[in-house]
C-alpha atoms as a PDB file:
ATOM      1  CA  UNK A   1     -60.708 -45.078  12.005  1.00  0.00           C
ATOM      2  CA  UNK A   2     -60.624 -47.574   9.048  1.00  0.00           C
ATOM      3  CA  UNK A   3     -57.976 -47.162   6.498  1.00  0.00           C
ATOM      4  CA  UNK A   4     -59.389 -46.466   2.929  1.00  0.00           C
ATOM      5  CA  UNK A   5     -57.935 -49.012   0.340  1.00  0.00           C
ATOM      6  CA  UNK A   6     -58.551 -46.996  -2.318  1.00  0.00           C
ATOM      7  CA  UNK A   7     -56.891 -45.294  -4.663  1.00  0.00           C
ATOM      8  CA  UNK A   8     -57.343 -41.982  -6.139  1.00  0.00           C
ATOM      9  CA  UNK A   9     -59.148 -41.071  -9.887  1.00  0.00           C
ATOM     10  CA  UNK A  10     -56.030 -39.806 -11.270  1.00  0.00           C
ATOM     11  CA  UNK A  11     -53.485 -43.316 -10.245  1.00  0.00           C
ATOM     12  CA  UNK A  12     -55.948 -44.978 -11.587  1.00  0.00           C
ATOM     13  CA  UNK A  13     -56.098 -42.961 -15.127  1.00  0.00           C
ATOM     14  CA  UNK A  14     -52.601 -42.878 -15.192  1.00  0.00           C
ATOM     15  CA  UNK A  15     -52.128 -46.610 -14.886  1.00  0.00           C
ATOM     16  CA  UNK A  16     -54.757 -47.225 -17.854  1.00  0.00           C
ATOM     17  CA  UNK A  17     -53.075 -45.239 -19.306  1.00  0.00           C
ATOM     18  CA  UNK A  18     -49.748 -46.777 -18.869  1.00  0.00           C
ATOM     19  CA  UNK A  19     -50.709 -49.956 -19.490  1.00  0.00           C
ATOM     20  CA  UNK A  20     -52.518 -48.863 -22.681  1.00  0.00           C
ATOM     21  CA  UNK A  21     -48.711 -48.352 -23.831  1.00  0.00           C
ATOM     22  CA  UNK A  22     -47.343 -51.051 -22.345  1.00  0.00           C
ATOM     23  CA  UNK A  23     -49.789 -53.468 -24.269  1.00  0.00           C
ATOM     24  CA  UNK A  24     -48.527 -52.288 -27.178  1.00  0.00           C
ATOM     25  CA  UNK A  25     -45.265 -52.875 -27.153  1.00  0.00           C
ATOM     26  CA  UNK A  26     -44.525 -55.752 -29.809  1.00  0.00           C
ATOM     27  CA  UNK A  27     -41.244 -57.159 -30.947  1.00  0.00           C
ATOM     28  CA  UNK A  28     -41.013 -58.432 -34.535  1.00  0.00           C
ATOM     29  CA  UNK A  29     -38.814 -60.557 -35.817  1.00  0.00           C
ATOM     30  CA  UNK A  30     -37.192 -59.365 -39.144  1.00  0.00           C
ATOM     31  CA  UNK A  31     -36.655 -61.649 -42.313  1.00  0.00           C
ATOM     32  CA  UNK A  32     -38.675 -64.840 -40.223  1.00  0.00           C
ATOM     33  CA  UNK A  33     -40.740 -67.642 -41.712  1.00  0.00           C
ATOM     34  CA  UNK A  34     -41.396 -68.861 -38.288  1.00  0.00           C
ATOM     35  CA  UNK A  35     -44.694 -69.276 -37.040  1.00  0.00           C
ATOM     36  CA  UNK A  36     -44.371 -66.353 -34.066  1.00  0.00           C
ATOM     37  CA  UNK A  37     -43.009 -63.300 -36.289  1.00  0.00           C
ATOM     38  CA  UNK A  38     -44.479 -61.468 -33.715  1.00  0.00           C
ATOM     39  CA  UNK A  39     -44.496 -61.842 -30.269  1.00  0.00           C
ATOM     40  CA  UNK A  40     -46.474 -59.462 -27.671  1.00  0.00           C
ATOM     41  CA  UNK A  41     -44.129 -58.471 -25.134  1.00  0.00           C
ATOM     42  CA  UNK A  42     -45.718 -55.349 -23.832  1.00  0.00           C
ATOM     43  CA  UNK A  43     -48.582 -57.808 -22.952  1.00  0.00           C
ATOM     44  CA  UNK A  44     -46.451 -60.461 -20.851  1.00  0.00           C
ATOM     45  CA  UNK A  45     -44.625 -57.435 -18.992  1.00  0.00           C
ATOM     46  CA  UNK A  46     -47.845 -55.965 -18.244  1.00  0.00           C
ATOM     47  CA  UNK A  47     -49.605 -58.934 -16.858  1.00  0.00           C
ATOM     48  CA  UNK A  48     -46.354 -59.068 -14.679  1.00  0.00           C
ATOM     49  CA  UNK A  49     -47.023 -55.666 -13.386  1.00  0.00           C
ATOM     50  CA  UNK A  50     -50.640 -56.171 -13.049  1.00  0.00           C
ATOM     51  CA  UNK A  51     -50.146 -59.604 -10.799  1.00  0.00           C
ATOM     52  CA  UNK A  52     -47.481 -57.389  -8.291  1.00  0.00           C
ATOM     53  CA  UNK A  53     -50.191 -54.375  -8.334  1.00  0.00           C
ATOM     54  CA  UNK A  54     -50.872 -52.766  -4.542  1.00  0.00           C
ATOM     55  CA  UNK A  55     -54.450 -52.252  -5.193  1.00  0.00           C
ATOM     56  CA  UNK A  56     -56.184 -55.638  -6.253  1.00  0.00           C
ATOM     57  CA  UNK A  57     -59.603 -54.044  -6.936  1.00  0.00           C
ATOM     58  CA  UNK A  58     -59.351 -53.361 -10.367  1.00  0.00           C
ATOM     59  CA  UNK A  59     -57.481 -56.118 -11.647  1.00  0.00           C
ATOM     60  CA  UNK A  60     -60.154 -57.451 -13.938  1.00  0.00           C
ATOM     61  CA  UNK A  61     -59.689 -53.775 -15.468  1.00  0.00           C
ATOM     62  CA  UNK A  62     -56.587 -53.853 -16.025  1.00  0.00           C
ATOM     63  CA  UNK A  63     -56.512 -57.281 -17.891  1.00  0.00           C
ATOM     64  CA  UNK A  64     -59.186 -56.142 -20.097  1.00  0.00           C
ATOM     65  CA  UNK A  65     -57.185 -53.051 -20.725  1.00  0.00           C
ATOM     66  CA  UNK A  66     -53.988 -54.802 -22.161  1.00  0.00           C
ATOM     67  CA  UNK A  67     -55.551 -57.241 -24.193  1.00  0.00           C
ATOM     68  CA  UNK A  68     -57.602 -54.773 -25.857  1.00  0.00           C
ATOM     69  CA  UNK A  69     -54.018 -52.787 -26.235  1.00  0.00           C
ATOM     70  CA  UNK A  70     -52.239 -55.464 -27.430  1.00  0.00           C
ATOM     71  CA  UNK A  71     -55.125 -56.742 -30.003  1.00  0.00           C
ATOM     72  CA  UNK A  72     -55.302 -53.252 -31.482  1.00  0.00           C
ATOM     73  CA  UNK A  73     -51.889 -52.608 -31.758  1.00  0.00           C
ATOM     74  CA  UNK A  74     -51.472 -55.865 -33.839  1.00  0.00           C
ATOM     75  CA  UNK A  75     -54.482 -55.117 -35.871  1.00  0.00           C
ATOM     76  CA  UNK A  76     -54.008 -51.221 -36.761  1.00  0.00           C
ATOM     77  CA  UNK A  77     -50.832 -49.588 -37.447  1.00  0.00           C
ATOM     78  CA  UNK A  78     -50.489 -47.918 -33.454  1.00  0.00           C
ATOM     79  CA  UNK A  79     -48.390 -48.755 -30.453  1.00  0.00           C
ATOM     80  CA  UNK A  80     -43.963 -49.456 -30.200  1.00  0.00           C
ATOM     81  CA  UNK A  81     -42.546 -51.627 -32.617  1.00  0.00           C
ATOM     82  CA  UNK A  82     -39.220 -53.339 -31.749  1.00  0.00           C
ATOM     83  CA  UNK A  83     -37.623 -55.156 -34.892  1.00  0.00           C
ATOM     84  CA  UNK A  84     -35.074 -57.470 -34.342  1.00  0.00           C
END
């Protein structure tokens, strides 16, 4: 018998879901002129996770999910905050 590769509804609500947060993580940098006051780190840790994910299928997914996250969570006044 063939092994399924797939995983089941709830993982894969619960990882939207987590990367939903993770997008929208941001860390801002307090008191700078500089041209990146803002810089998207829930984005570049989630692409990490999303590269090292057991379950390729959904990748494209995924991607879409955390650049919507991250977009919106610039945009409107949602998501973590970290000011430095």
């Amino acid at each position: 018998m063939a092994q399924s590769n797939m995983e089941p509804d709830s993982t894969f609500f619960l990882k939207i879901v987590m990367y939903m947060i993770i997008g929208s993580v941001w860390l801002y940098f307090d008191g700078s002129s500089a041209l990146w006051r803002a810089v998207p780190v829930g984005l570049v840790v989630g692409l990490l996770f999303v590269q090292h994910d057991h379950f390729a299928i959904d990748r494209k997914i995924e991607y879409a999910v955390l650049l919507v996250s991250a977009v919106l969570s610039y945009a409107l006044p949602v998501g973590v905050a970290i000011v430095i």
